[in-house]
N, C-alpha and C. Protein backbone atom coordinates (compact mmCIF):
# COMPACT_ATOMS: atom_id res chain seq x y z
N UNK A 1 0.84 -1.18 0.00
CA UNK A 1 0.00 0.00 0.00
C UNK A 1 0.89 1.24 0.00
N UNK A 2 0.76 2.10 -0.65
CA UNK A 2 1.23 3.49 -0.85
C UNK A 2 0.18 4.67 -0.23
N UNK A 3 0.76 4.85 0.58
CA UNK A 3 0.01 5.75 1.63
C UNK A 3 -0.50 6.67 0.81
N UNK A 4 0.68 7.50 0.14
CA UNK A 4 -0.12 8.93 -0.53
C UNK A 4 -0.74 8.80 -1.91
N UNK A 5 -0.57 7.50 -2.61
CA UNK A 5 -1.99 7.15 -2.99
C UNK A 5 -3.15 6.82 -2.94
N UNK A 6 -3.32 6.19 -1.32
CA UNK A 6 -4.58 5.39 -1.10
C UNK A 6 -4.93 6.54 -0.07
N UNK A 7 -4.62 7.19 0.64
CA UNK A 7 -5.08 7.91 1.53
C UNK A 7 -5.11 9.31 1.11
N UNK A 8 -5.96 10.37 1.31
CA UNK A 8 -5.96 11.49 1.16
C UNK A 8 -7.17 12.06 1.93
N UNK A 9 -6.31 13.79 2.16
CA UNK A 9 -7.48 14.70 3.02
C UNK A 9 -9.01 15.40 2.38
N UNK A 10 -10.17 14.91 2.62
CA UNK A 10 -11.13 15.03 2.13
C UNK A 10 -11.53 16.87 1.60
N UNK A 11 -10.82 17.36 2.69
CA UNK A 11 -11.10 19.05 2.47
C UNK A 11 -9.87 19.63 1.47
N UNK A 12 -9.21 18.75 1.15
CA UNK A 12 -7.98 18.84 -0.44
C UNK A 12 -9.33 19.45 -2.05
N UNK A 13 -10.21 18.13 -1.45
CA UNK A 13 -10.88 18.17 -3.03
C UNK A 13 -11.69 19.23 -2.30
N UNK A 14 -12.22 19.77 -1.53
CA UNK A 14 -13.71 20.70 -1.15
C UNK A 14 -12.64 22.39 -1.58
N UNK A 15 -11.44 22.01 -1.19
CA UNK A 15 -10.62 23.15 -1.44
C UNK A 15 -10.33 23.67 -3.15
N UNK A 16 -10.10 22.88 -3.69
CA UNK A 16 -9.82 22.61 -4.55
C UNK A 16 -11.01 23.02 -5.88
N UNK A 17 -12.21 22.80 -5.41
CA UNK A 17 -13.86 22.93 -5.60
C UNK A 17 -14.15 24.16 -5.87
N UNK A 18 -14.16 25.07 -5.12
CA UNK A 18 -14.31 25.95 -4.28
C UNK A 18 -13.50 27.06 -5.30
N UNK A 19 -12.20 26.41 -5.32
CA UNK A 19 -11.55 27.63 -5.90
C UNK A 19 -11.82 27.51 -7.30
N UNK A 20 -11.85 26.17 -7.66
CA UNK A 20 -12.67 26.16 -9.08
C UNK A 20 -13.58 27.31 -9.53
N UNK A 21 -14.63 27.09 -8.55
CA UNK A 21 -16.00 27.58 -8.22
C UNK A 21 -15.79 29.24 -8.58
N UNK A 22 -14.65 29.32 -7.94
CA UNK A 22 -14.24 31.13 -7.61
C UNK A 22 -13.78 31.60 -9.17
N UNK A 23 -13.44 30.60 -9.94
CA UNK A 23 -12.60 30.84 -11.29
C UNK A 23 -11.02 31.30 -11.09
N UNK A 24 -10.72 31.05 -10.07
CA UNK A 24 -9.55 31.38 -9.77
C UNK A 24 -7.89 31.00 -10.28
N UNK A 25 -8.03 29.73 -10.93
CA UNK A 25 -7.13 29.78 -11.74
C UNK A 25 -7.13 30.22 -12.84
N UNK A 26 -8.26 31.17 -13.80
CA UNK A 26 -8.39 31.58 -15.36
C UNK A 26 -7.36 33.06 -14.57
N UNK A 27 -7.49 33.84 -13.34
CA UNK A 27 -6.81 34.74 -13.12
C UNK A 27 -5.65 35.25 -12.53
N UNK A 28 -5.26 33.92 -12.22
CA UNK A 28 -3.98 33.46 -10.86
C UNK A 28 -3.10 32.16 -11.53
N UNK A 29 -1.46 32.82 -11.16
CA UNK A 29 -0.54 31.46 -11.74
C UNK A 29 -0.67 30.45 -10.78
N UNK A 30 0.30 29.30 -11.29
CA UNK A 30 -0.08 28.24 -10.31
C UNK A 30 0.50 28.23 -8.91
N UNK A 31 1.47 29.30 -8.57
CA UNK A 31 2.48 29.68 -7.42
C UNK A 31 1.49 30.17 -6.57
N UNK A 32 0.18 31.25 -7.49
CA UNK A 32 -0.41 31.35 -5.92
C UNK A 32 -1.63 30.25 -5.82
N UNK A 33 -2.14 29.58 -7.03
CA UNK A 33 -3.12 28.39 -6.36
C UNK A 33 -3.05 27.70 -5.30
N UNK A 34 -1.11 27.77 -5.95
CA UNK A 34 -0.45 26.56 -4.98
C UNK A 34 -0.69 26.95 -3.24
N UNK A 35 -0.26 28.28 -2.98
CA UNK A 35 0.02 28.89 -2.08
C UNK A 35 -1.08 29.40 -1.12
N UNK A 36 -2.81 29.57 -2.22
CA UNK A 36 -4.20 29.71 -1.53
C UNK A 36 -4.36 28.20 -1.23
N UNK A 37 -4.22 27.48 -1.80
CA UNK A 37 -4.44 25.75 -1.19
C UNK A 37 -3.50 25.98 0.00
N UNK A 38 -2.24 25.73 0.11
CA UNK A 38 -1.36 25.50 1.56
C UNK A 38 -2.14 26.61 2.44
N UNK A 39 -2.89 27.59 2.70
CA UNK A 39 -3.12 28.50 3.60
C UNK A 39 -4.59 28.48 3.84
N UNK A 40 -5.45 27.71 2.92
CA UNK A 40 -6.83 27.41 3.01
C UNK A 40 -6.84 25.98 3.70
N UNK A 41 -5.85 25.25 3.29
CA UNK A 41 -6.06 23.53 4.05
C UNK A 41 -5.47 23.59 5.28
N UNK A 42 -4.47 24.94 5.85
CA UNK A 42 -3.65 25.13 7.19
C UNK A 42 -4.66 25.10 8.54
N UNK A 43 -5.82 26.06 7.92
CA UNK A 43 -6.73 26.43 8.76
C UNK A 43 -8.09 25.17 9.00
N UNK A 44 -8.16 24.54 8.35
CA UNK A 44 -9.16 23.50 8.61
C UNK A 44 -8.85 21.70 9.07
N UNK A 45 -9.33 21.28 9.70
CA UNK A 45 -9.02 20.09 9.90
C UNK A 45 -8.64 18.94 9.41
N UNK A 46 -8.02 17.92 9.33
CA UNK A 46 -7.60 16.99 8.35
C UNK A 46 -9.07 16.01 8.65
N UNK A 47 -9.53 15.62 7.46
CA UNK A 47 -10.50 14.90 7.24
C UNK A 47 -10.13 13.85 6.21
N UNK A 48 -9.22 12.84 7.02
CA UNK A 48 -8.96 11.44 5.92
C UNK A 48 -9.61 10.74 5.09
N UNK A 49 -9.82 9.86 3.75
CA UNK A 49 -10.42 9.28 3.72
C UNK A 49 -9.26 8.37 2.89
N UNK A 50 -10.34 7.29 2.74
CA UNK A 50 -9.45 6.12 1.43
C UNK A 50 -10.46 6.52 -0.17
N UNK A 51 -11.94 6.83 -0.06
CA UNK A 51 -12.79 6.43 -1.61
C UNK A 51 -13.73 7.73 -1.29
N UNK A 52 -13.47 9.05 -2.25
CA UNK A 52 -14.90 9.60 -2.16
C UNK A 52 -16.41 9.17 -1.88
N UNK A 53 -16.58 7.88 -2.07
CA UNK A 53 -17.72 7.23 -1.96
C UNK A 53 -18.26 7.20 -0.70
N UNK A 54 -16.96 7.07 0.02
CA UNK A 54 -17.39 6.94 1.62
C UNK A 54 -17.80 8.53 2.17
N UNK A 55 -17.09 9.17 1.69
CA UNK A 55 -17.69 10.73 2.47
C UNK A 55 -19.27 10.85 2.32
N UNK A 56 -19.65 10.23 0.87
CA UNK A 56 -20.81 10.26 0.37
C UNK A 56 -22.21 9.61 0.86
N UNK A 57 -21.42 8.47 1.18
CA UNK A 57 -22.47 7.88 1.90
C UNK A 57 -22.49 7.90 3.66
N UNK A 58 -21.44 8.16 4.36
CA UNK A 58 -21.59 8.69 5.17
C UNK A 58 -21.79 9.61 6.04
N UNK A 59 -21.20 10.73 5.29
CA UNK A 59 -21.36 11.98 5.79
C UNK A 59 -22.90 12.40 5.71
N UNK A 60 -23.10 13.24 7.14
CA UNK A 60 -24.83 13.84 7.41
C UNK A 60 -24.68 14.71 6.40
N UNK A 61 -25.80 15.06 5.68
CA UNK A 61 -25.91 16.63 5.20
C UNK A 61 -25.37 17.84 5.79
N UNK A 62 -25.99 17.77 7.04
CA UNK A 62 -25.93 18.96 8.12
C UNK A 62 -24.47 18.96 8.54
N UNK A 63 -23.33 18.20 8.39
CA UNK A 63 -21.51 17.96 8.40
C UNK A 63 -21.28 18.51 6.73
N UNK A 64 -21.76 18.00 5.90
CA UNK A 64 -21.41 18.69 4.50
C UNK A 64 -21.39 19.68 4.78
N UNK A 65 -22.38 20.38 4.78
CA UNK A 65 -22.98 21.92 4.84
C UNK A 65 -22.09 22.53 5.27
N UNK A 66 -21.45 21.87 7.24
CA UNK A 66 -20.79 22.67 7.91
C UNK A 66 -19.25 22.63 6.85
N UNK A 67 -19.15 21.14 6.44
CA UNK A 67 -17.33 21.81 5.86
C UNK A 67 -17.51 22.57 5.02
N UNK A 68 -18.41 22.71 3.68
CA UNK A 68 -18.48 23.42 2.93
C UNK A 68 -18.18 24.69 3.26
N UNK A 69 -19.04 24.95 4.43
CA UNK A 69 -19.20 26.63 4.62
C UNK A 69 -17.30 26.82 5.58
N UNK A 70 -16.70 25.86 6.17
CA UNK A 70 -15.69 26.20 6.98
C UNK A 70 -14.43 26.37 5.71
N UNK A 71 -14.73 25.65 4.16
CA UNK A 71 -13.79 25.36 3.15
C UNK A 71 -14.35 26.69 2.79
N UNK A 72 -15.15 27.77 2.67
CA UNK A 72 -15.68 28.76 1.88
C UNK A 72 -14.71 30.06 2.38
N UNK A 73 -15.00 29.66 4.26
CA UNK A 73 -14.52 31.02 4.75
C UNK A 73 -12.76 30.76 4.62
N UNK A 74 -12.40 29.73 5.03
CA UNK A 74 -10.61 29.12 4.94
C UNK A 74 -10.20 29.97 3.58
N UNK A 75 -10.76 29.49 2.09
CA UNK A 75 -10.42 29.88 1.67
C UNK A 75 -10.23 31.99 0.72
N UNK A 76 -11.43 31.82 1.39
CA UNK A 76 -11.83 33.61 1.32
C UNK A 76 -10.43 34.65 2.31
N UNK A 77 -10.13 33.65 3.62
CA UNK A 77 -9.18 34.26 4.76
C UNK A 77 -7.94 34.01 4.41
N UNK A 78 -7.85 33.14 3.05
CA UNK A 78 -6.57 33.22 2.49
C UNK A 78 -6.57 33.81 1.35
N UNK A 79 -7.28 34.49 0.37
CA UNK A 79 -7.36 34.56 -0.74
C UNK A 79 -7.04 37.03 0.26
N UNK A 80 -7.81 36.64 1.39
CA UNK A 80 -7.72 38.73 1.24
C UNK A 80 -5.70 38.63 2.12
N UNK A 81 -5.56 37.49 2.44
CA UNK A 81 -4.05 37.74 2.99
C UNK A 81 -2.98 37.32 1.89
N UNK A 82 -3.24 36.63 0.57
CA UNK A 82 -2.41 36.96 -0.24
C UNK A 82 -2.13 37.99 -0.76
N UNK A 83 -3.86 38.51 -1.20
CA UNK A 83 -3.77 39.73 -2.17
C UNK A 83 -3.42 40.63 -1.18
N UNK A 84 -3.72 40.78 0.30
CA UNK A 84 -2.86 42.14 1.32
C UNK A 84 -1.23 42.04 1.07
N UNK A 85 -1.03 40.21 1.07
CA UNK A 85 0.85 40.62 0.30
C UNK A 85 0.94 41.31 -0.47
N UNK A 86 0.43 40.57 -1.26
CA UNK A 86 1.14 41.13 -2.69
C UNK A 86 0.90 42.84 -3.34
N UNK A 87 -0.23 43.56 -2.21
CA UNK A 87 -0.30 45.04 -2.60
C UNK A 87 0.92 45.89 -2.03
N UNK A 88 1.52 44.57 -0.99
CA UNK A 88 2.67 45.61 -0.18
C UNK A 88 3.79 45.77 -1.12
């Protein structure tokens, strides 16, 4: 078994989503994707899994909801402290 293939943090892909969502790579290189992911996944909890399937069928709605909204603000609280860098 290869760990960092079979295992991964569930709020990777909600992060990942999200910034999709935002269109954020049509306006940003990949140094700062890279860099809003490391500072959006810093702030939220590690949520393991082995098979998307399982978040799916296990997870309550009312736990979706909450990571969603904790992956929304993570990444919003990293997205105004890059751009505060980079105006300095």
């Amino acid at each position: 078994m290869k760990l960092d293939d079979d295992i991964h943090n569930y709020y990777e892909h909600l992060v990942l989503e999200h910034i999709a969502e935002l269109k954020l790579p049509l306006a940003n290189d990949d140094d700062y994707i890279a860099d809003l992911c490391c500072l959006a996944l810093n702030q939220l909890p590690p949520r393991y899994i082995r098979y998307e399937v399982d978040m799916s069928f296990y997870l309550a709605q009312s736990e979706r909801q909450q990571m969603e909204m904790n992956t929304q603000n993570a990444v919003n609280k990293a997205i105004r402290f890059l751009d505060k860098k980079t105006r300095k």
